[in-house]
Protein backbone atom coordinates (compact mmCIF):
# COMPACT_ATOMS: atom_id res chain seq x y z
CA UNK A 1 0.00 0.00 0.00
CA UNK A 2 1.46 3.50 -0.88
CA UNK A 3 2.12 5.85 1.90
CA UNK A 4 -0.33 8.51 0.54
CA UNK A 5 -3.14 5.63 0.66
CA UNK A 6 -2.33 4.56 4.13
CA UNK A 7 -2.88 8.05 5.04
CA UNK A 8 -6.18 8.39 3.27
CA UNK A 9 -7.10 5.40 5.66
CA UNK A 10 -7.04 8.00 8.61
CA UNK A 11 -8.43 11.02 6.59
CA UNK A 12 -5.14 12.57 5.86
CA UNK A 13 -5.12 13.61 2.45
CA UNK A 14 -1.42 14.31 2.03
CA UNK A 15 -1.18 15.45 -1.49
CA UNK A 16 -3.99 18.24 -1.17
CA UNK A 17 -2.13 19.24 2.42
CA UNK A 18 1.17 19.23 0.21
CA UNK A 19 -0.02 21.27 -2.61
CA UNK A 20 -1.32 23.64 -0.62
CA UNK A 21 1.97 24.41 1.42
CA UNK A 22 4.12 24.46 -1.84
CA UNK A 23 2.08 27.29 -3.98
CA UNK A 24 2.98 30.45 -3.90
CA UNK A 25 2.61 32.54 -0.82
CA UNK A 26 4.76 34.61 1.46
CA UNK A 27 7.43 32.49 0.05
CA UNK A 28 7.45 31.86 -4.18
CA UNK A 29 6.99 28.36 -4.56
CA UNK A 30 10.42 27.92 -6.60
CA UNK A 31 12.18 29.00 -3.18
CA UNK A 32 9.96 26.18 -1.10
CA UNK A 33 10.96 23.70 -3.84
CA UNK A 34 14.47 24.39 -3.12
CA UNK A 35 14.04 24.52 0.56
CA UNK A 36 12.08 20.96 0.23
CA UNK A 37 15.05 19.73 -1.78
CA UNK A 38 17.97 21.61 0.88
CA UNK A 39 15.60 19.78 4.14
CA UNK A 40 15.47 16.39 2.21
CA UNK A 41 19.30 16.56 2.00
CA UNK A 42 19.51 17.48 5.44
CA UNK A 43 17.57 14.96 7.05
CA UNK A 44 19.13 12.14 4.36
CA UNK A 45 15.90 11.28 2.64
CA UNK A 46 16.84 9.89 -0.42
CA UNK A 47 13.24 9.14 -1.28
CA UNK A 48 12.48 12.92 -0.82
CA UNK A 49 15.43 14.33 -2.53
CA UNK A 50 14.73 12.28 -5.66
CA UNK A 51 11.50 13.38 -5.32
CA UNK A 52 11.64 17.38 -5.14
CA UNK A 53 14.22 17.24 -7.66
CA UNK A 54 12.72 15.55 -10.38
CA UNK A 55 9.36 18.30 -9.63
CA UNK A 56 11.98 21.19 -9.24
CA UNK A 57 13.42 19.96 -12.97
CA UNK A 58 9.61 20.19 -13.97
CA UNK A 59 9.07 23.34 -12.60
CA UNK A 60 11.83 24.97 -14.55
CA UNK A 61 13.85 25.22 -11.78
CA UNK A 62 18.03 25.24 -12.89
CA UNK A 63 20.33 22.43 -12.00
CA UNK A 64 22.87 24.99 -10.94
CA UNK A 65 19.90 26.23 -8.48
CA UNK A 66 19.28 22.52 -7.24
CA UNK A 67 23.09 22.31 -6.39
CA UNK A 68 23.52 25.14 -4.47
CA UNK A 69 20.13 23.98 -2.31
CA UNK A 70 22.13 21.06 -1.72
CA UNK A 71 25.42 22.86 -1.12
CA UNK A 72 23.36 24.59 1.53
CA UNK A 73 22.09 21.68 2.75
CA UNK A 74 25.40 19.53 2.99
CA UNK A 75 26.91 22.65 5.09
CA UNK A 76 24.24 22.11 7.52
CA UNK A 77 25.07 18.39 7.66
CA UNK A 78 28.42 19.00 7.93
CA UNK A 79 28.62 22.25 11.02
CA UNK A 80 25.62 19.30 12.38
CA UNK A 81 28.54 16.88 12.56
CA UNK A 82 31.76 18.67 13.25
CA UNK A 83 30.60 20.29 15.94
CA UNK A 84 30.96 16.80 18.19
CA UNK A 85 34.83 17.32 17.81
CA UNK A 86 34.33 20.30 20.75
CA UNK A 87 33.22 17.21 22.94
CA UNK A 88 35.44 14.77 22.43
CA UNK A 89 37.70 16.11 24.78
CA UNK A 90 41.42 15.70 24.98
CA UNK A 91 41.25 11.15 24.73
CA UNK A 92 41.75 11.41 28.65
């Protein structure tokens, strides 16, 4: 069963809740494409990413765009990461 069906199950309608988060608002919906694709890299859903990119590439949106949203992202995974080197303390 596909996740989106499951969901209908408990009268969550997903892709109507989806759409209407990613049209246009405060924020352009080509910026909350990229910020889907940038949060999908974050959390490491490869699902997601594959996702929002092949929509973004739909949408018009650039490849060069699409790598700096992950640029973005993979800086926040990687200041999420380094930052444990401040705790491992001096091996003592």
């Amino acid at each position: 069963m596909e996740i989106h069906d499951l969901l209908k199950n408990y009268g969550i309608d997903f892709e109507d809740f989806s759409g209407k988060i990613m049209k246009d608002g405060a924020i352009p919906a080509k910026v909350k494409r990229l910020i889907a694709i940038a949060s999908a890299v974050a959390v490491g859903c490869d699902y997601c990413v594959d996702h929002h990119v092949k929509l973004a590439y739909e949408e018009g949106i650039s490849r060069d765009e699409i790598v700096e949203a992950v640029l973005v992202a993979s800086l926040v995974r990687f200041g999420s990461g380094i930052r444990h080197i401040a705790n491992l303390g001096d091996g003592e």
